[in-house]
Each structure stands twice: as C-alpha cells, then as structure tokens.
C-alpha atoms as a PDB file:
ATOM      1  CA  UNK A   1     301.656  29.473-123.770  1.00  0.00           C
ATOM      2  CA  UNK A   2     301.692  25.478-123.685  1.00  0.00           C
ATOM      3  CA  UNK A   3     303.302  25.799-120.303  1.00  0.00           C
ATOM      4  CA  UNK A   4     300.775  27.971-119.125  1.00  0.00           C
ATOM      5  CA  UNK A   5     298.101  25.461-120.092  1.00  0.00           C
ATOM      6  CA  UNK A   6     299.807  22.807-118.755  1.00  0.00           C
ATOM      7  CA  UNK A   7     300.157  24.698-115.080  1.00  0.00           C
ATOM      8  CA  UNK A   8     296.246  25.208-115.153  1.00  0.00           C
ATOM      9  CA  UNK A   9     295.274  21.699-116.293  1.00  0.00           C
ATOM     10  CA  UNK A  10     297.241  20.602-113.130  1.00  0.00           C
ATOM     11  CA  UNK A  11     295.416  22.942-110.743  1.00  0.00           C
ATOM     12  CA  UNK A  12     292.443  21.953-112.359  1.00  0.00           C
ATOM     13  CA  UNK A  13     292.956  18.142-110.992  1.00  0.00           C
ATOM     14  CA  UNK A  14     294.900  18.962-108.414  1.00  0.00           C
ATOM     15  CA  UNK A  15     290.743  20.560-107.326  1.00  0.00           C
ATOM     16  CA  UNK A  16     288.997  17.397-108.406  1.00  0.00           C
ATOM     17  CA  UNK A  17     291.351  15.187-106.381  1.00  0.00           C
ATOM     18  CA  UNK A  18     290.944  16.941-103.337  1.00  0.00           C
ATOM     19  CA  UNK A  19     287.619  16.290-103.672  1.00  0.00           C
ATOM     20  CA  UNK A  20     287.770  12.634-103.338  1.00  0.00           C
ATOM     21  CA  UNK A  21     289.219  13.309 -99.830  1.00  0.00           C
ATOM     22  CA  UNK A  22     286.242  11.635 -98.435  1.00  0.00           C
ATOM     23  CA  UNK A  23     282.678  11.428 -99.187  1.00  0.00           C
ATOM     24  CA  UNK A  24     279.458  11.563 -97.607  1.00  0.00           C
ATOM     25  CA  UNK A  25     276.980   9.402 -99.343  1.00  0.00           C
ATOM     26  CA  UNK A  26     273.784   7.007 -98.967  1.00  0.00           C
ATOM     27  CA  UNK A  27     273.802   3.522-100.426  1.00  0.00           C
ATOM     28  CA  UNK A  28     271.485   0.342-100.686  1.00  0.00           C
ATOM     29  CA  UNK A  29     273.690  -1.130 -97.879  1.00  0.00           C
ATOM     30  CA  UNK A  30     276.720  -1.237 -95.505  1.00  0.00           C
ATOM     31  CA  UNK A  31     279.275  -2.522 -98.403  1.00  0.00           C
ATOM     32  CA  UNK A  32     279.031   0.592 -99.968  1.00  0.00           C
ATOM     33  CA  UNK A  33     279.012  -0.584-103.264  1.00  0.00           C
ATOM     34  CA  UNK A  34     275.643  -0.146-104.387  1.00  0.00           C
ATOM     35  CA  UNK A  35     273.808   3.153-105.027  1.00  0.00           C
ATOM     36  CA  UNK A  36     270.959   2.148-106.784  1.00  0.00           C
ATOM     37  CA  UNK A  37     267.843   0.287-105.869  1.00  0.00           C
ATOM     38  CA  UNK A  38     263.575  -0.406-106.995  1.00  0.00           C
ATOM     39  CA  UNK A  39     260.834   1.273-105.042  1.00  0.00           C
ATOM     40  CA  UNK A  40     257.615   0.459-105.939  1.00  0.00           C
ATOM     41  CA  UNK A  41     254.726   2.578-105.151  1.00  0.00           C
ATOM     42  CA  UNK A  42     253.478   2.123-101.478  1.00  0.00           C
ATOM     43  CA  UNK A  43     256.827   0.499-100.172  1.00  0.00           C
ATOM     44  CA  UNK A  44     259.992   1.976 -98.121  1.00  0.00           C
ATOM     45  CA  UNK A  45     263.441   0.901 -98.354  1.00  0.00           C
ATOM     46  CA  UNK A  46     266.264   1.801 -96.102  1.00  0.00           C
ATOM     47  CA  UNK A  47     269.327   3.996 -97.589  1.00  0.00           C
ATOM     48  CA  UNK A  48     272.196   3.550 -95.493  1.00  0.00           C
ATOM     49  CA  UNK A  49     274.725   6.904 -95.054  1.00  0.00           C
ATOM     50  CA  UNK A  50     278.140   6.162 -95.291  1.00  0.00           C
ATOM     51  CA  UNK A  51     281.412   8.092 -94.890  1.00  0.00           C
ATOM     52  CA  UNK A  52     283.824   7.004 -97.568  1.00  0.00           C
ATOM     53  CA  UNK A  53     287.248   7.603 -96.650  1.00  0.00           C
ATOM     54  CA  UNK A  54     289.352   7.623 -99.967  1.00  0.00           C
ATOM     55  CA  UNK A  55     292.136  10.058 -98.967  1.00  0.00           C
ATOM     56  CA  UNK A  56     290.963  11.459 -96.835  1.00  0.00           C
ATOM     57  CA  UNK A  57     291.122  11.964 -93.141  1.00  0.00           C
ATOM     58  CA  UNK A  58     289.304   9.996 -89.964  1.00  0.00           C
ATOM     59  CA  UNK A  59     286.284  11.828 -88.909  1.00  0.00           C
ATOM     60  CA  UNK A  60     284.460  12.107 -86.109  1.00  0.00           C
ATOM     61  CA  UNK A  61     281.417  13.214 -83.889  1.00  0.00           C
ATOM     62  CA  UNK A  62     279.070  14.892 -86.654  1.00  0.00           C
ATOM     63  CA  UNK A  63     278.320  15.837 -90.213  1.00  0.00           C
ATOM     64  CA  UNK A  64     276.079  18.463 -91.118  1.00  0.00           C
ATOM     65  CA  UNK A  65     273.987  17.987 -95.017  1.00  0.00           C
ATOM     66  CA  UNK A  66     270.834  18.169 -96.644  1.00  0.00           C
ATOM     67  CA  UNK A  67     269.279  15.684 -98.599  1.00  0.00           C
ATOM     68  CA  UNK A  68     267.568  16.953-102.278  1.00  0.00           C
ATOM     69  CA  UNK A  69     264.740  14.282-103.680  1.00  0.00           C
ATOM     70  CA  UNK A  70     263.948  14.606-107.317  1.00  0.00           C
ATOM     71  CA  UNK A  71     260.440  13.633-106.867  1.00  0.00           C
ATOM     72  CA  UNK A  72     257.687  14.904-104.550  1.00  0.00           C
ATOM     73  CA  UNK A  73     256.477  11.597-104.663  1.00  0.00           C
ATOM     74  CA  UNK A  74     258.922  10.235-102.286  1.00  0.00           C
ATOM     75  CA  UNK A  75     259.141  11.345 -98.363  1.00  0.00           C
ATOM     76  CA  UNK A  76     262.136  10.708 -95.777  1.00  0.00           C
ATOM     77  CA  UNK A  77     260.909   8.599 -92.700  1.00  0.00           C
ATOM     78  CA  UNK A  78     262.666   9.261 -89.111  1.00  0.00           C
ATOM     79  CA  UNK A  79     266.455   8.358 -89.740  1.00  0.00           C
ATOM     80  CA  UNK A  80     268.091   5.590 -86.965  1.00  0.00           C
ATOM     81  CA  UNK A  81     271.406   7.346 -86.097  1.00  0.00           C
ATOM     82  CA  UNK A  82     273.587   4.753 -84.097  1.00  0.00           C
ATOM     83  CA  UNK A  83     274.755   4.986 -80.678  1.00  0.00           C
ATOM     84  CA  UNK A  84     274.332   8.284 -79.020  1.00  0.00           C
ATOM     85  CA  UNK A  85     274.132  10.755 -82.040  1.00  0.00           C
ATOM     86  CA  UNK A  86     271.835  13.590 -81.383  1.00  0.00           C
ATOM     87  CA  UNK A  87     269.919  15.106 -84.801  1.00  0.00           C
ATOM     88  CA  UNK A  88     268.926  18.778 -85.208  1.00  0.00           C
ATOM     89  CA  UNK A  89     266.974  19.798 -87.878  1.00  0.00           C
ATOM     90  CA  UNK A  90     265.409  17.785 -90.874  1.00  0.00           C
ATOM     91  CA  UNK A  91     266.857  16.203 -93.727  1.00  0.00           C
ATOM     92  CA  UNK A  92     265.172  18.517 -96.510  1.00  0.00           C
ATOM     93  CA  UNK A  93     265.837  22.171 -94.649  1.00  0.00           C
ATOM     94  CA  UNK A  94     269.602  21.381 -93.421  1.00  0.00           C
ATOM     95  CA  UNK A  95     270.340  18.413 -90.701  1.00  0.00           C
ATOM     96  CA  UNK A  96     273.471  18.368 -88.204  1.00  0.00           C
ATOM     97  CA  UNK A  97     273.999  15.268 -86.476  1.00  0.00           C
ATOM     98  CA  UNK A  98     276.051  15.197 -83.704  1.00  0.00           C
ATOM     99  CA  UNK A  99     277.416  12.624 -80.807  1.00  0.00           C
ATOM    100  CA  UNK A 100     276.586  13.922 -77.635  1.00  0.00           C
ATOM    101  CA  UNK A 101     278.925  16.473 -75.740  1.00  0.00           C
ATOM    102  CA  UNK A 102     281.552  14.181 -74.353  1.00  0.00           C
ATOM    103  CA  UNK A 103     281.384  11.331 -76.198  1.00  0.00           C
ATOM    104  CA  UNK A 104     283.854  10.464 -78.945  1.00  0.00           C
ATOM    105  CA  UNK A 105     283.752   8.190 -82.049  1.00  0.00           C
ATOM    106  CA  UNK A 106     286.567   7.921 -84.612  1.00  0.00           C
ATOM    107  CA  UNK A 107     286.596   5.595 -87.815  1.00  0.00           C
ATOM    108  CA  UNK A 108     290.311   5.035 -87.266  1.00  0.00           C
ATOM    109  CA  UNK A 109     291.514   3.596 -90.491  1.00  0.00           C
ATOM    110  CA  UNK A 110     288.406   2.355 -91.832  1.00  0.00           C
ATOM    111  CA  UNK A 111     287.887   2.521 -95.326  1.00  0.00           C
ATOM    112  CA  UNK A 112     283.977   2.999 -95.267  1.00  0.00           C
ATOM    113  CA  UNK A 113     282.095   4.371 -91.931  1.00  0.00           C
ATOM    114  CA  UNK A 114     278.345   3.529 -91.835  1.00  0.00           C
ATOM    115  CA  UNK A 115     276.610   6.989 -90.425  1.00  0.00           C
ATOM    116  CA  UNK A 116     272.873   6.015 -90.408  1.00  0.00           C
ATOM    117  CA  UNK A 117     270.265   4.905 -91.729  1.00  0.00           C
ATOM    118  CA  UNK A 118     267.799   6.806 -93.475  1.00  0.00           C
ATOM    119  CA  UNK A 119     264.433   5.079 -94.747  1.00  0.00           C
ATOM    120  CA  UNK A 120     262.744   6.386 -97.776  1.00  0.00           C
ATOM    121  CA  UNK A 121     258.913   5.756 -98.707  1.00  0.00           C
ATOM    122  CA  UNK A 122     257.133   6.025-102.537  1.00  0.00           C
ATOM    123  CA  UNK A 123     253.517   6.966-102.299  1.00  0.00           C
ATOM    124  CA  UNK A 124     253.388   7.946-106.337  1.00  0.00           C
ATOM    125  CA  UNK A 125     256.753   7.808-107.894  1.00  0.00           C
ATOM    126  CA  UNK A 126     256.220   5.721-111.323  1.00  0.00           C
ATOM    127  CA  UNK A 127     259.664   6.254-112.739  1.00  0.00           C
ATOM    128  CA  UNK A 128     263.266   7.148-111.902  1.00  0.00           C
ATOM    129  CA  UNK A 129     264.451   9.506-109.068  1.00  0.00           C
ATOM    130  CA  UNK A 130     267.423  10.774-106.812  1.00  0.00           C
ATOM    131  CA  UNK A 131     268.665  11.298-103.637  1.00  0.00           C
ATOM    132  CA  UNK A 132     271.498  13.611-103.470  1.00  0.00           C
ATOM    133  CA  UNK A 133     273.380  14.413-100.179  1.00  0.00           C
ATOM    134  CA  UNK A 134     273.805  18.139-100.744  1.00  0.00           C
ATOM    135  CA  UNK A 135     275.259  21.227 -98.454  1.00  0.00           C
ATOM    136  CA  UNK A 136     274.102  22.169 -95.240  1.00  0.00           C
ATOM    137  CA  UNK A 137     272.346  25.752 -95.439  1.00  0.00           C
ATOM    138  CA  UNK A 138     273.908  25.980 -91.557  1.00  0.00           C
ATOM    139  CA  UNK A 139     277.673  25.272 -92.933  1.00  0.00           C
ATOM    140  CA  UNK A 140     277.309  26.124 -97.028  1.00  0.00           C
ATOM    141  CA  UNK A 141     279.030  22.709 -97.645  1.00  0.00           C
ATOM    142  CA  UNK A 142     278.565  18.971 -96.749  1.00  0.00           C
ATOM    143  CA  UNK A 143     280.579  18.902 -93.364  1.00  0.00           C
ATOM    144  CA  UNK A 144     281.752  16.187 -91.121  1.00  0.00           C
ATOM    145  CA  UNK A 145     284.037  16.989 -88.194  1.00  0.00           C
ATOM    146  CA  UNK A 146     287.579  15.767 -87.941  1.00  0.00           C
ATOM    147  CA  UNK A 147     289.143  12.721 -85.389  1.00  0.00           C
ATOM    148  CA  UNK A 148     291.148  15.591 -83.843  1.00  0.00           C
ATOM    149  CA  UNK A 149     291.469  18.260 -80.793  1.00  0.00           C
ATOM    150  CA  UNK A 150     288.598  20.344 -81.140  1.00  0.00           C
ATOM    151  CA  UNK A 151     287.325  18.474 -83.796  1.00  0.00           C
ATOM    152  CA  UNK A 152     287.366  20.728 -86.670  1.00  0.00           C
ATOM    153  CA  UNK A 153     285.224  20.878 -89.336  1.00  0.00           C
ATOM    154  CA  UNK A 154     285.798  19.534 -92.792  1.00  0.00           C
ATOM    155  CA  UNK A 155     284.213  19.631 -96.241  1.00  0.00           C
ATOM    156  CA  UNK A 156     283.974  16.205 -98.083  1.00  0.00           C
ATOM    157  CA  UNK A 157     281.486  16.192-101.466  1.00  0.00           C
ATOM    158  CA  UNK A 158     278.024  14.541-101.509  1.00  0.00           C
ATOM    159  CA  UNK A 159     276.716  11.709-103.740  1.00  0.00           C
ATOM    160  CA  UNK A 160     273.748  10.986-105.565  1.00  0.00           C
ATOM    161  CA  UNK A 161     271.148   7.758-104.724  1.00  0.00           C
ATOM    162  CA  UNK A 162     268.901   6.316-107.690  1.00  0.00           C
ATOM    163  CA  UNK A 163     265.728   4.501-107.217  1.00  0.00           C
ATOM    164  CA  UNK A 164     264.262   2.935-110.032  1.00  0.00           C
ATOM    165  CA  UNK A 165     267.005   3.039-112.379  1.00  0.00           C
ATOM    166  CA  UNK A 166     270.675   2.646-112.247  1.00  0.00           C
ATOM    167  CA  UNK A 167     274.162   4.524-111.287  1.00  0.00           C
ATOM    168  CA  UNK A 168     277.687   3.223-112.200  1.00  0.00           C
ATOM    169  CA  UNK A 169     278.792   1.534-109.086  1.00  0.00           C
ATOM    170  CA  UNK A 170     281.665   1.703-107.230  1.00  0.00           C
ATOM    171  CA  UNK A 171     282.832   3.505-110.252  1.00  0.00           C
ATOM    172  CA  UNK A 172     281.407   6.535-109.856  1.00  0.00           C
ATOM    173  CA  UNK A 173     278.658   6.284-107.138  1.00  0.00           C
ATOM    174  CA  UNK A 174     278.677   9.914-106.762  1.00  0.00           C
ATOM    175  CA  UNK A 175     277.036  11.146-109.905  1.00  0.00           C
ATOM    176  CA  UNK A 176     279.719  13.258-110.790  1.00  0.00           C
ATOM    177  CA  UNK A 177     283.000  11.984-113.161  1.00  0.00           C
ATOM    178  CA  UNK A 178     286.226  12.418-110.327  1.00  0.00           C
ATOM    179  CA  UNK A 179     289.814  12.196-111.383  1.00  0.00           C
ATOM    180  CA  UNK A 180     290.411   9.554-108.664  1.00  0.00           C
ATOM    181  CA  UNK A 181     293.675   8.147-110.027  1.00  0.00           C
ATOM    182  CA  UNK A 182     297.011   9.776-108.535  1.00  0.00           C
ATOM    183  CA  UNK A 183     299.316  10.899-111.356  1.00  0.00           C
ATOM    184  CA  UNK A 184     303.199  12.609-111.496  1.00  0.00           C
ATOM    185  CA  UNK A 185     303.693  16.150-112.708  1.00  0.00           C
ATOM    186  CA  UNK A 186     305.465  13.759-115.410  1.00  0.00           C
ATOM    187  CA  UNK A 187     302.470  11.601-116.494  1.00  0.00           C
ATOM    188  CA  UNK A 188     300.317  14.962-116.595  1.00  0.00           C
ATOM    189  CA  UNK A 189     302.627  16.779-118.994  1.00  0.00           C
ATOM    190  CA  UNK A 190     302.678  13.680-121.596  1.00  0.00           C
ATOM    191  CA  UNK A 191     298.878  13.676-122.214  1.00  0.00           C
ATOM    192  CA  UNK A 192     299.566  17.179-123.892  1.00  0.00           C
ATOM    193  CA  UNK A 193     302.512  16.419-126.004  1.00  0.00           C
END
C-alpha cells in the first residue's frame, strides 16, 4: 500500500513539473520579474507578454490565449505585437497571434521571450484585480507553436497579473503553487518515510 502511494505521489509531480515547461504570462515589464503593478482610476499601464522558457522548449511563430479580467472596470486597449505578427480575434473571446506565412522567429536559448505588449485602462476599478492568461476557446489550452518543422503546437500554462495589490514575484508569478524544483526517485521516497 505505501508503495502504491508513493508511485502516485510521483505521477502527481511528475504533472506539475511538466507544467513549468514554459509559460505564457504578462508582466509590469521586459525583466519578467514583476507581476504586479497600481492603476488608478482614469490611467493605462502597459502589461508586457512574455514567454518564459523554464524547461521547456524554443517556440516560435504564434500562441493562441485568452485573457480573463476580474473587474468590468478595466478594458484591454489595441495590443503592439512586434515585428510582423498578425492578430486574429480579441483578447476576451480567444486571440491567435501569428507571424506572417513565411516568416520565422525562434527564441533560441533565451530564457524569457517578450511577445507583446498589451495596454490595460481603469475607468472605475477602486480595489484589487487580475489578469489571467487563460485557454484559447480555438485550441482548449494556452498554445504557442514550437521552433521546429511544421511548427507544432504546444501547451505551456498561463499566469495571473495583479493591479492594485501584490503577487509573490519571481516566486510564483503564476498564481498557482508549482513544484519547480527537480528531485530523484530517491529524494521523493524519503519525504514519506
């Protein structure tokens, strides 16, 4: 019985740390280290969508999500998308960003890959709210497509931006609690003995 626990605690974060092979989240700007930031009423600030890497592989030439806002206070402006990326759709019903047929774009071995810019705008949010990069509607998953032939797609999670309050960053700028750290069958057995 304690061996069969042990074998489903393992596929359990063997799950969560695939899911830290790459994410798709906005931030307060291009270090990726802050996901946080004030918006008083009648301003705009710019949240800048990054691609961050972790484990996981180089991506390339589009990402399909959806943003969620807590508050109908708040409204998207037009995002900036750099170089030759195309947009379809809006960021509330399901966006897919692509580069245009031909081009090509990889991150290579970059840690962080800035994606956009998307500028937010409070016309009557007093208190705290979110951003969360959610799943496309057109793909059922937050999707970027892969630095390889035919450019595959691949699911990487979403994260979660706060205005007007704070998130633990780079902790866990994700809103969600990730078993990050890389273990041995070894060092998973001896937290249950």
């Amino acid at each position: 019985m304690k061996l069969l626990s042990v074998m489903i605690l393992v596929l359990l974060f063997a799950g969560a740390a695939n899911a830290c092979d790459g994410i798709l989240s906005l931030f307060a700007d291009q270090s990726a280290t802050k996901c946080f930031a004030d918006l008083p009423c009648c301003q705009s600030v710019p949240m800048y969508l990054m691609y961050v890497r972790g484990d996981g592989p180089e991506i390339s030439n589009g990402m399909a999500f959806r943003l969620e806002k807590s508050s109908a206070g708040a409204a998207f402006l037009e995002p900036q998308w750099p170089g030759d990326f195309l947009q379809f759709g809006s960021l509330e019903d399901g966006i897919d960003v692509v580069v245009r047929a031909g081009d090509s774009w990889c991150s290579g071995a970059d840690a962080v890959s800035y994606m956009g810019t998307i500028p937010v705008v409070n016309f009557a949010e007093t208190g705290e709210f979110t951003v969360k990069v959610v799943d496309s509607p057109h793909y059922n998953g937050v999707i970027v497509t892969l630095c390889q032939t035919g450019y595959p797609l691949y699911n990487v999670i979403g994260g979660t931006f706060v205005f007007n309050g704070t998130c633990k960053c780079p902790e866990d700028p994700y809103g969600t609690i990730l078993a990050v750290r890389q273990s041995s069958w070894g060092g998973i057995k001896s937290l249950y003995r």
